[in-house]
Protein backbone atom coordinates (compact mmCIF):
# COMPACT_ATOMS: atom_id res chain seq x y z
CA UNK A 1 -31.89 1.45 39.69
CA UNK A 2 -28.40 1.00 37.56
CA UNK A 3 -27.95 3.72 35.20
CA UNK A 4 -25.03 4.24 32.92
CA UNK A 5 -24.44 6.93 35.11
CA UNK A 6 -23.98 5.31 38.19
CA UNK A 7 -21.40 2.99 36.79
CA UNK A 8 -17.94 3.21 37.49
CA UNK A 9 -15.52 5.01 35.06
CA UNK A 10 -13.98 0.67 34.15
CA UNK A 11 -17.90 -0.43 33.21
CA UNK A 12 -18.35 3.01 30.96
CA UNK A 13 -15.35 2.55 29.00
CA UNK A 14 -16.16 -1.44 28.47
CA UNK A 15 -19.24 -0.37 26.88
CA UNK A 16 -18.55 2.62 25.17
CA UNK A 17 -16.23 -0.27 23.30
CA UNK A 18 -19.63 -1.87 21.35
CA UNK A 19 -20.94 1.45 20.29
CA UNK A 20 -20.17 2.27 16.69
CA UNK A 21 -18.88 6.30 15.35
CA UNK A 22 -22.03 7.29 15.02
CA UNK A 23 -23.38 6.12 18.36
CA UNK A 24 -20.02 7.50 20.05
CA UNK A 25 -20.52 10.96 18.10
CA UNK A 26 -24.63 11.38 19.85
CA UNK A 27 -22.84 10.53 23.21
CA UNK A 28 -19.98 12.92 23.21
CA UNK A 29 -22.44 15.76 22.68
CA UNK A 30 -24.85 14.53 25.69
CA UNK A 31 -22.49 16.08 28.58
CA UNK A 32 -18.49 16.88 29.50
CA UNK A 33 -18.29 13.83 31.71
CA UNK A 34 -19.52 11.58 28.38
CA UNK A 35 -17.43 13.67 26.33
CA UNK A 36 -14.52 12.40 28.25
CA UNK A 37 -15.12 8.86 27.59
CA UNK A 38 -16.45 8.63 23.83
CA UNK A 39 -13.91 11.62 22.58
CA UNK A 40 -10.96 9.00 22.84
CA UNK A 41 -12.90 5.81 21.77
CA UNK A 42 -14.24 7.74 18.70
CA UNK A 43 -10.66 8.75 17.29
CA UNK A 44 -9.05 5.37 19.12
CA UNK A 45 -9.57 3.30 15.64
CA UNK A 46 -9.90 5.94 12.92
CA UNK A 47 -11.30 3.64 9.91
CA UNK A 48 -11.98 5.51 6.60
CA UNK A 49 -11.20 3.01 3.81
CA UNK A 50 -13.81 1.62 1.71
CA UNK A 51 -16.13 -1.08 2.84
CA UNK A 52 -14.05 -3.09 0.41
CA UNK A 53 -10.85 -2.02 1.46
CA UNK A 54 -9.95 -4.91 3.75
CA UNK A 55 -11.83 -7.92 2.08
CA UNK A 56 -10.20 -10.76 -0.10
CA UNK A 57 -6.61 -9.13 0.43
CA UNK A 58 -3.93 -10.65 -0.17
CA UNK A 59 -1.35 -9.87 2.56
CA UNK A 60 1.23 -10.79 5.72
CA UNK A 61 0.27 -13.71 7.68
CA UNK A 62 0.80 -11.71 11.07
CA UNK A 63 -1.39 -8.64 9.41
CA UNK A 64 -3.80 -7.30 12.07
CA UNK A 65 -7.32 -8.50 12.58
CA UNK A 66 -8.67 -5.10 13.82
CA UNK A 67 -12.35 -4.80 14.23
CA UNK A 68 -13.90 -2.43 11.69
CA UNK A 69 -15.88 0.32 12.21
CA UNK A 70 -18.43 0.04 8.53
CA UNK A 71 -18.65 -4.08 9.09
CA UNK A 72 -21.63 -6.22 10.38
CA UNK A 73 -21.46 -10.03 10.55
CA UNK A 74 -20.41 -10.28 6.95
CA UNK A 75 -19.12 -7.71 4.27
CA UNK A 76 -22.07 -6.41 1.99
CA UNK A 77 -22.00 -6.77 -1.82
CA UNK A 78 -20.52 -3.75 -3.59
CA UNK A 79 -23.21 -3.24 -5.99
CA UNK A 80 -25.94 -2.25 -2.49
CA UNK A 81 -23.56 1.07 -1.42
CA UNK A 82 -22.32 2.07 -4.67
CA UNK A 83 -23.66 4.31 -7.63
CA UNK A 84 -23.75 3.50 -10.89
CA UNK A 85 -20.25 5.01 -11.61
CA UNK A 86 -18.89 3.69 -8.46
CA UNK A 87 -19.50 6.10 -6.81
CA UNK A 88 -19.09 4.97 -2.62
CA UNK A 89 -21.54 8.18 -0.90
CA UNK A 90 -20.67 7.06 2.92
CA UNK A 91 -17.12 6.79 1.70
CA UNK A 92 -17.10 10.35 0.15
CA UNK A 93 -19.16 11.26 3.35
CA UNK A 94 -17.26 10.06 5.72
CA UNK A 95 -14.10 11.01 4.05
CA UNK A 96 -15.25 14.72 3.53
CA UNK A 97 -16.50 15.03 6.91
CA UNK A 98 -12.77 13.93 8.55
CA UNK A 99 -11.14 16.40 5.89
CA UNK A 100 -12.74 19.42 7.29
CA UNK A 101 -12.18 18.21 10.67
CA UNK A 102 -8.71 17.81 10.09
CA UNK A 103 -8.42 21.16 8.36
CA UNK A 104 -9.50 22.75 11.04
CA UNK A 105 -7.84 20.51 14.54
CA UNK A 106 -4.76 20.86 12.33
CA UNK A 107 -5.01 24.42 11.38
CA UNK A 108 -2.10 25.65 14.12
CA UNK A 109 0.41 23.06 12.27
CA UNK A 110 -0.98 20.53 15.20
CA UNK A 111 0.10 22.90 18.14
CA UNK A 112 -4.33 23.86 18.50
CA UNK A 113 -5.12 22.38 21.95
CA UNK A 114 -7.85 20.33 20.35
CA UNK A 115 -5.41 18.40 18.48
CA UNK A 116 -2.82 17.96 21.53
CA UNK A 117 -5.93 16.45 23.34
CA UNK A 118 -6.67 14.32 20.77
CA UNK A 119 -3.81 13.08 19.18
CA UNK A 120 -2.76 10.87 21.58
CA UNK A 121 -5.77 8.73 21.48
CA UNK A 122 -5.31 7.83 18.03
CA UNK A 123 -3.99 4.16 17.87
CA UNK A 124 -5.15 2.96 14.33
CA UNK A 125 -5.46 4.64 11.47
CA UNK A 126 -6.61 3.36 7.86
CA UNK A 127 -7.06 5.62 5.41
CA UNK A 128 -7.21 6.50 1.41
CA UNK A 129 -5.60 9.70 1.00
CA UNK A 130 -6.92 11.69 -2.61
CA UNK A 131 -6.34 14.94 -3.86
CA UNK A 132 -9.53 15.93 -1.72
CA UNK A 133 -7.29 15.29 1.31
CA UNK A 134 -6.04 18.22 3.24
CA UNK A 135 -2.66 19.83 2.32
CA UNK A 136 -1.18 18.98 5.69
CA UNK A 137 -2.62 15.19 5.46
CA UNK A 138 1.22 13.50 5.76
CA UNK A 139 2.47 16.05 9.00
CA UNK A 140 -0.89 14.57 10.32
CA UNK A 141 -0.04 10.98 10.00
CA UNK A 142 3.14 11.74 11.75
CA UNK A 143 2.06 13.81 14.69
CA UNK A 144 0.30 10.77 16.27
CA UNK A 145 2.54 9.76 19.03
CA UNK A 146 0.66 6.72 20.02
CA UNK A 147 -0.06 5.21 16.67
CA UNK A 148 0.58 1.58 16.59
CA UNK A 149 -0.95 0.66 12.97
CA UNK A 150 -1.58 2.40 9.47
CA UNK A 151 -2.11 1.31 6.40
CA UNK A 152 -2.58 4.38 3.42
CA UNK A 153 -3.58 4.21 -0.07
CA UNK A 154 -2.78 6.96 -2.17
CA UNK A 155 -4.86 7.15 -4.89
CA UNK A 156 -5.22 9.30 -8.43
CA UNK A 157 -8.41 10.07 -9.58
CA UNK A 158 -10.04 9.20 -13.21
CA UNK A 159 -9.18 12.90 -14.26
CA UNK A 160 -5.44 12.38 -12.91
CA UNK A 161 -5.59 14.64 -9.64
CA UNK A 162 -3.46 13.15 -7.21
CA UNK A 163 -2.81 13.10 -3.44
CA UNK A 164 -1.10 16.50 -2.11
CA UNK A 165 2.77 16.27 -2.41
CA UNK A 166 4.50 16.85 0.49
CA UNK A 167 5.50 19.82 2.22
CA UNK A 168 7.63 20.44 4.52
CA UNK A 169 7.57 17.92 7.19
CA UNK A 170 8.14 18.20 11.35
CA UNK A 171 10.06 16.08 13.27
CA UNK A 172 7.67 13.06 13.34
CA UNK A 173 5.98 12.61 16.77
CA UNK A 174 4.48 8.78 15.69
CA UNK A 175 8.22 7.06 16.91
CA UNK A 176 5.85 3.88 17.90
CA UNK A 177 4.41 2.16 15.01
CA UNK A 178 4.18 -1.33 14.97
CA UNK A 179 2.54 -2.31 11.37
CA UNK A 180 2.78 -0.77 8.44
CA UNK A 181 0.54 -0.92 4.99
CA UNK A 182 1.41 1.33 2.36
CA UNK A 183 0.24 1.32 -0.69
CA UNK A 184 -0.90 3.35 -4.04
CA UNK A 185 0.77 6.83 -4.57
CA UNK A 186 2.75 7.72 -1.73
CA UNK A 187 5.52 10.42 -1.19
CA UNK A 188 8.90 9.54 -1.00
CA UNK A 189 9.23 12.16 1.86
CA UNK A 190 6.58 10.84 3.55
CA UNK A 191 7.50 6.98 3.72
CA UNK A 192 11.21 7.80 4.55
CA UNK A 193 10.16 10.17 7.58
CA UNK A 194 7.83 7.45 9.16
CA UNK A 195 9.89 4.44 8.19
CA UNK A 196 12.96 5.78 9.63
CA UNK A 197 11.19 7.75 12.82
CA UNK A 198 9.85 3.76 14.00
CA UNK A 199 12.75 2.08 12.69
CA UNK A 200 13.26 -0.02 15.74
CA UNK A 201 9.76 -0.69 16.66
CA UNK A 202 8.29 -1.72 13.40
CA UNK A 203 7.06 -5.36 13.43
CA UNK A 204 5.41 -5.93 9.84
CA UNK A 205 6.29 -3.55 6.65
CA UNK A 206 3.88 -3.96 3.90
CA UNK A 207 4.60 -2.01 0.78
CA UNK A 208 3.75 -1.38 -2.62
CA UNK A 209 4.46 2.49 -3.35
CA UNK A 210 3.98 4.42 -7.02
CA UNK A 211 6.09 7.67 -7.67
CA UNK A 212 3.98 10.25 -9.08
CA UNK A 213 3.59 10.39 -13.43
CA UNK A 214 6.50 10.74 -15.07
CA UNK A 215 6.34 12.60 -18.74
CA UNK A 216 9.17 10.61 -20.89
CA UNK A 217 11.92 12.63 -22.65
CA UNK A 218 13.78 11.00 -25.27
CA UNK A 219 16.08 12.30 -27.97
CA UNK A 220 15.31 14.66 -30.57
CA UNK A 221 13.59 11.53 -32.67
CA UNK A 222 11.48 10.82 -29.52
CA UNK A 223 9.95 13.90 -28.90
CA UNK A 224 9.28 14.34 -32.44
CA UNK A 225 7.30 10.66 -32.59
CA UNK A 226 5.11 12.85 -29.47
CA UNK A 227 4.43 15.64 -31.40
CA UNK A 228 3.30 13.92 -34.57
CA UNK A 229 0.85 11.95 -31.61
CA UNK A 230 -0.58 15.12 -30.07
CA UNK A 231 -0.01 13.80 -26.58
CA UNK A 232 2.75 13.34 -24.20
CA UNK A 233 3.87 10.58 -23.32
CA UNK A 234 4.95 9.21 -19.82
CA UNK A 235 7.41 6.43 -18.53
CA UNK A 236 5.56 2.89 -17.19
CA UNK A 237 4.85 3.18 -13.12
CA UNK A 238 7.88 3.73 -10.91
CA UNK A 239 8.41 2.28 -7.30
CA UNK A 240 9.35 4.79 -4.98
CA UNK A 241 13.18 5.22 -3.72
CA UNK A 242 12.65 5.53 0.12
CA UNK A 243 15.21 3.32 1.66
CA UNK A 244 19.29 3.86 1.68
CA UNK A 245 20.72 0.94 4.14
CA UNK A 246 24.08 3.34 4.77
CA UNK A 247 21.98 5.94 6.10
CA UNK A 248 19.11 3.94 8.38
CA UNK A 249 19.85 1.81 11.43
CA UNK A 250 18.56 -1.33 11.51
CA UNK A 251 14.86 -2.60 11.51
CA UNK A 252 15.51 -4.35 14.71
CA UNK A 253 12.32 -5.78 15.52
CA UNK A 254 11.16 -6.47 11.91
CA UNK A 255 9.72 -9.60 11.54
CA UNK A 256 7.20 -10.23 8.57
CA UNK A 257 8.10 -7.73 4.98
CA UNK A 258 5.94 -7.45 1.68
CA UNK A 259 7.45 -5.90 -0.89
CA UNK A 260 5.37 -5.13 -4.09
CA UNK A 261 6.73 -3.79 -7.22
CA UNK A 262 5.51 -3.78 -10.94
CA UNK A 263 6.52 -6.19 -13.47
CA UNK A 264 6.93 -6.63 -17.03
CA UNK A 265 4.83 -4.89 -19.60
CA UNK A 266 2.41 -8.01 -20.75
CA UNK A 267 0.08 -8.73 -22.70
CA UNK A 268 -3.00 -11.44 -23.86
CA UNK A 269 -1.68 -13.68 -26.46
CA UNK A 270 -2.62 -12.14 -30.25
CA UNK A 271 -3.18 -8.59 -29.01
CA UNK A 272 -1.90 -5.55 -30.58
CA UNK A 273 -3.03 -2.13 -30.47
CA UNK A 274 -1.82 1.37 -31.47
CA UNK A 275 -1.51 2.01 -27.73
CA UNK A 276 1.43 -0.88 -27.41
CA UNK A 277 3.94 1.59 -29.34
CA UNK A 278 3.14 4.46 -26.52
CA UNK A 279 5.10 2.07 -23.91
CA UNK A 280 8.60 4.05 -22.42
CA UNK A 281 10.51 2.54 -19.87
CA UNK A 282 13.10 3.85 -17.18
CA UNK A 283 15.52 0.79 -16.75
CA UNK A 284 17.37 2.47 -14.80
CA UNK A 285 14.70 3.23 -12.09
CA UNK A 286 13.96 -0.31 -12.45
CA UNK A 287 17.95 -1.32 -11.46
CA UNK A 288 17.99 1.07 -8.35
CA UNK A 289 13.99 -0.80 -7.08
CA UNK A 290 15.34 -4.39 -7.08
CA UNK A 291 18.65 -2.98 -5.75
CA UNK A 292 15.98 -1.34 -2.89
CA UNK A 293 14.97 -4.76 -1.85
CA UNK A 294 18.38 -6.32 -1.73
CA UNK A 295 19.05 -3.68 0.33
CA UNK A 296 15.72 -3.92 2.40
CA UNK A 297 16.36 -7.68 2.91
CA UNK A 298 19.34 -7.59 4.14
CA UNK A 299 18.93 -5.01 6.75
CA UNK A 300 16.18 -7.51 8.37
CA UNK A 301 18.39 -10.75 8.20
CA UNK A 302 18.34 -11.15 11.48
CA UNK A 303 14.72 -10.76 12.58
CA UNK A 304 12.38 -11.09 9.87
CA UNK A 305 10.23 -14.33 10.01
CA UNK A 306 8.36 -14.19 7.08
CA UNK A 307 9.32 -12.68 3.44
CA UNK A 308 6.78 -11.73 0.80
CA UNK A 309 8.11 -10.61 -3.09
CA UNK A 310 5.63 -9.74 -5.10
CA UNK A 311 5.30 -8.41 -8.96
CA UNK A 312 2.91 -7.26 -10.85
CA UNK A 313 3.11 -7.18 -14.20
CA UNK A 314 1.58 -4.79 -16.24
CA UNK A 315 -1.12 -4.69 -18.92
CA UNK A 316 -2.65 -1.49 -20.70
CA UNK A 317 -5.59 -0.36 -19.53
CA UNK A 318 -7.23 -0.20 -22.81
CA UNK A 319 -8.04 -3.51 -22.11
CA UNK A 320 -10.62 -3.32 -20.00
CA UNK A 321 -12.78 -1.26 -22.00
CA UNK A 322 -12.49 -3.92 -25.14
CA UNK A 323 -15.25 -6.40 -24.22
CA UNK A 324 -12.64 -9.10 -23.03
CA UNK A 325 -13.02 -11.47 -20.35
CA UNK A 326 -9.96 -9.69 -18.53
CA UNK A 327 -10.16 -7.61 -15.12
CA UNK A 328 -7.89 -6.01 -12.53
CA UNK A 329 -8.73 -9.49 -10.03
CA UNK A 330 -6.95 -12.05 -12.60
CA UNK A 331 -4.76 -13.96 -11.87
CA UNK A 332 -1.14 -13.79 -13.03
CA UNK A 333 -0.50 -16.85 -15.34
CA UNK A 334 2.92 -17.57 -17.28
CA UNK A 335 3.62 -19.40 -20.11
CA UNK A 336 7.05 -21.44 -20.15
CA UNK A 337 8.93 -20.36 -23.61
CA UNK A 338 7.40 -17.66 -23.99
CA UNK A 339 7.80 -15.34 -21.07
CA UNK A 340 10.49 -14.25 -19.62
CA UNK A 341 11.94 -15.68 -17.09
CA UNK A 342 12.64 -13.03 -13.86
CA UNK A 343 16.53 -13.10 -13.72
CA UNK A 344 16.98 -9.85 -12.23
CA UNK A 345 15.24 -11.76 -9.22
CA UNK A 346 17.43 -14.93 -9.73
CA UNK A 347 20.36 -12.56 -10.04
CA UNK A 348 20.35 -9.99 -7.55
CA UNK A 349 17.78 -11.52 -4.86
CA UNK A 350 18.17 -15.25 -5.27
CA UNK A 351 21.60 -15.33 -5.65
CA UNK A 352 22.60 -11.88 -4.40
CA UNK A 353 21.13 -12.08 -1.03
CA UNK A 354 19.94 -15.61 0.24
CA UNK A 355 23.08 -16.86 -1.22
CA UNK A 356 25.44 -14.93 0.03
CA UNK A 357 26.49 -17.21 2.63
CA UNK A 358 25.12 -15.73 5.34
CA UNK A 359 22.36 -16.71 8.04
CA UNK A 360 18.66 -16.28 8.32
CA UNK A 361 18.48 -17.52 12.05
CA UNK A 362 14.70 -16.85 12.49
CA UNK A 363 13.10 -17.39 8.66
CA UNK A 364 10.62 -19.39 8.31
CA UNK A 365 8.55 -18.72 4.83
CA UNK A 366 9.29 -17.00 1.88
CA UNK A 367 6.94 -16.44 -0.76
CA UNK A 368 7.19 -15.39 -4.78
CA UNK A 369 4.01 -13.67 -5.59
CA UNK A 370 3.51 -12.88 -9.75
CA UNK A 371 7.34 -13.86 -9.90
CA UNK A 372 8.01 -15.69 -13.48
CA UNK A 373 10.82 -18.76 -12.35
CA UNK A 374 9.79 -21.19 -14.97
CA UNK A 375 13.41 -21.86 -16.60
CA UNK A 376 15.12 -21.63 -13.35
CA UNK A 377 16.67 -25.10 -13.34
CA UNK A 378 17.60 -24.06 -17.28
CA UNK A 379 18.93 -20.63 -15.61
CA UNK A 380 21.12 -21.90 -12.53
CA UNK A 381 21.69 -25.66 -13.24
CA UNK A 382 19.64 -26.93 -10.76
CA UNK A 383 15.83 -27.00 -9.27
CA UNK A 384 14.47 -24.20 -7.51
CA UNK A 385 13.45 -26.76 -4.30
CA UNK A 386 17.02 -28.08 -4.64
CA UNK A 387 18.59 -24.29 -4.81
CA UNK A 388 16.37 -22.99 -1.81
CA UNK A 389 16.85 -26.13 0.51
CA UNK A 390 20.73 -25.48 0.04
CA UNK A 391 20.26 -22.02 0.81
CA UNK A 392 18.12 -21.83 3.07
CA UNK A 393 17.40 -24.90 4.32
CA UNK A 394 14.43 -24.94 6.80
CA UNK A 395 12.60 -22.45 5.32
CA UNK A 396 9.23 -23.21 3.23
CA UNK A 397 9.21 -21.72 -0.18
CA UNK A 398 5.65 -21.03 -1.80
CA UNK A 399 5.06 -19.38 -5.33
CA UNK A 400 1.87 -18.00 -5.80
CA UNK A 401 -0.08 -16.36 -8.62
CA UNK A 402 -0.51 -12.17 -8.21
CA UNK A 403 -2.35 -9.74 -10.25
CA UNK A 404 -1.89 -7.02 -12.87
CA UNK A 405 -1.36 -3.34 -12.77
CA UNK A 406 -3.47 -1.59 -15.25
CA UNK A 407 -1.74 1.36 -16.82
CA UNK A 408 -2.36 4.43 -18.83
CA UNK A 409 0.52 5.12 -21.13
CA UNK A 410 -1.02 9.04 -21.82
CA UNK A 411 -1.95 9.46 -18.20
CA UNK A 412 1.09 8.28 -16.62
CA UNK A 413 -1.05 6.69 -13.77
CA UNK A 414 -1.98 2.52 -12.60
CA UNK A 415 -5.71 2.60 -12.32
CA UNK A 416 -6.36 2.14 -9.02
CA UNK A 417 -9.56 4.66 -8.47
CA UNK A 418 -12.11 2.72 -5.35
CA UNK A 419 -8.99 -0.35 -5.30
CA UNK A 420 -9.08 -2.92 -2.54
CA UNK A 421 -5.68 -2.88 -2.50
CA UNK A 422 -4.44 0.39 -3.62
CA UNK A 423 -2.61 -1.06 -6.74
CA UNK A 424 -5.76 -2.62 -8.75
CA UNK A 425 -9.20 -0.90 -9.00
CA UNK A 426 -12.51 -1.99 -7.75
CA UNK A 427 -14.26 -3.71 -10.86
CA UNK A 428 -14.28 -7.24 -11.26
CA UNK A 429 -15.22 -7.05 -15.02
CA UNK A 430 -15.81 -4.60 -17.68
């Protein structure tokens, strides 16, 4: 009689591949020689996201269709695994459970010999990183020397805790990674280290990345305005600064890019609140971002394929709790005449980069996501089709609708608490 344990070490692995964490977990513990085989497949595809996390995204074309660990034939309803609140148990389980293993494989600053055995299986990993995390969560991420995909949301919580900041990091051993997701609140340190560690093996880059609050401090008028409040105030969200093209080599396999920033405060037509005066913005932040993605571009001229800008402008999140018909999964919708048309995009992207007179040898699709260019024929003197089939000629152009950012103006933080995208939280209405 066949037994699993008269089958050759080729047939075990094949079907230790259909068995799900929990099933691999039971097996590990049955003997060493099972322990051998289910140890790697369990931390092989580490999946801790929401059920959510991956469903109705938008994204890259080339983004990877990885089997998850939580799905059956079809994604389940929210509303049959959440609490009342929102509250996701398995995720908080699951999530929990990984923390204190972590905490404790990780305790020697990775050097334990559990972790050295383990590390290297480790080929995927998704995962929403919260101020329950552990302290070391980032010099994790980076000791994986075989990872091949991540994608990380860093999320605040509804009390405005936020992912740990980063310490002090060692030399990355994850030199490998192929696709990158990054989104939510992310440290600088963190996504310069990884970024520039798998510079030239890096196929797809997919980022939209929130420095941590910012408290606003104006002139002596200013801070007076805050006092008479009784609450500080804090400047709008603020992409992070990761990338300096004089000090990177190229991304020389680079082929598909999303890059996500916020937009212009916005809001319904007719609505004013007291809130609307508590909006401070850093313009000068918001020079140095687009300036990040000139410089981002044009470090990938050679090799990207596909090109992804996206914006999301930003309404208060006051909103929500009004009784409108509004919600974090609306659609961006603009109103020619009335707002503004993007020129720092015409200006310093448009113009600055894909007209520069040089060559994209390889693009093939670019796409404007939540990117106001009604008035661009006003703007530049001639169509948008016309401008882009001079420029880059080839090269299909698509503009799509995006979303909203919800902000808190007292908090200092995008509401993004159980997001399926890291940048927009979980509830549909309100």
């Amino acid at each position: 009689m066949v037994t699993i344990d008269t089958l050759p070490a080729e047939l075990i692995n094949e079907v230790i591949g259909y068995l799900r964490p929990h099933d691999l977990t039971k097996l590990a513990r049955v003997s060493k020689k099972y322990r051998k085989f289910a140890q790697p497949a369990l931390w092989r595809n580490i999946e801790l996201h929401r059920q959510d996390a991956h469903h109705d995204c938008f994204g890259l074309s080339n983004q990877p269709k990885t089997a998850r660990a939580y799905l059956d034939d079809q994604l389940r309803d929210s509303w049959s695994y959440r609490g009342l609140t929102g509250t996701d148990f398995d995720f908080d389980r699951r999530n929990a459970k990984f923390g204190a293993a972590i905490r404790k494989l990780y305790r020697a600053a990775g050097k334990s010999q559990a972790w050295s055995r383990l590390a290297p299986c480790v080929r995927q990993l998704c995962l929403t990183v919260t101020h329950k995390s552990p302290q070391h969560i980032w010099s994790m991420i980076l000791s994986l020397p075989n990872l091949d995909s991540v994608e990380v949301i860093g999320e605040y919580s509804a009390d405005n805790q936020g992912p740990p900041a980063v310490a002090a990091l060692r030399e990355p051993a994850a030199t490998k990674i192929r696709n990158v997701r990054l989104r939510g609140y992310i440290p600088r340190g963190f996504v310069s280290a990884m970024c520039k560690a798998s510079v030239s093996s890096i196929v797809s880059l997919d980022t939209g990345i929130l420095e941590p609050p910012q408290l606003f401090e104006g002139d002596a008028e200013e801070m007076e305005f805050q006092n008479m409040q009784g609450f500080p105030l804090y400047v709008g969200p603020r992409g992070v600064l990761w990338y300096t093209q004089e000090s990177w080599s190229p991304f020389s396999s680079l082929t598909h890019l999303l890059l996500c920033k916020r937009g212009a405060f916005d809001s319904p037509l007719d609505m004013s609140e007291e809130e609307d005066l508590d909006i401070r913005e850093d313009e000068a932040h918001e020079v140095k971002e687009i300036k990040q993605w000139a410089s981002l571009l044009l470090s990938v001229r050679s090799t990207v394929v596909e090109i992804v800008l996206e914006k999301r402008p930003i309404y208060l999140d006051y909103l929500l709790d009004m009784g409108m018909d509004i919600s974090s999964y609306d659609q961006t919708e603009f109103i020619p005449d009335l707002d503004s048309f993007d020129s720092d995009v015409y200006h310093r992207i448009l113009k600055g980069v894909f007209a520069d007179g040089g060559v994209w040898p390889n693009l093939r699709k670019v796409t404007f996501r939540g990117i106001n260019l009604h008035g661009f024929e006003a703007e530049a003197g001639e169509a948008l089709q016309a401008f882009t089939t001079r420029v880059l000629p080839g090269v299909q152009i698509e503009q799509v609708r995006g979303n909203y950012m919800f902000f808190n103006t007292r908090k200092g933080t995008v509401k993004n608490q159980h997001g399926a995208d890291g940048l927009k939280s979980l509830w549909t209405r309100v």
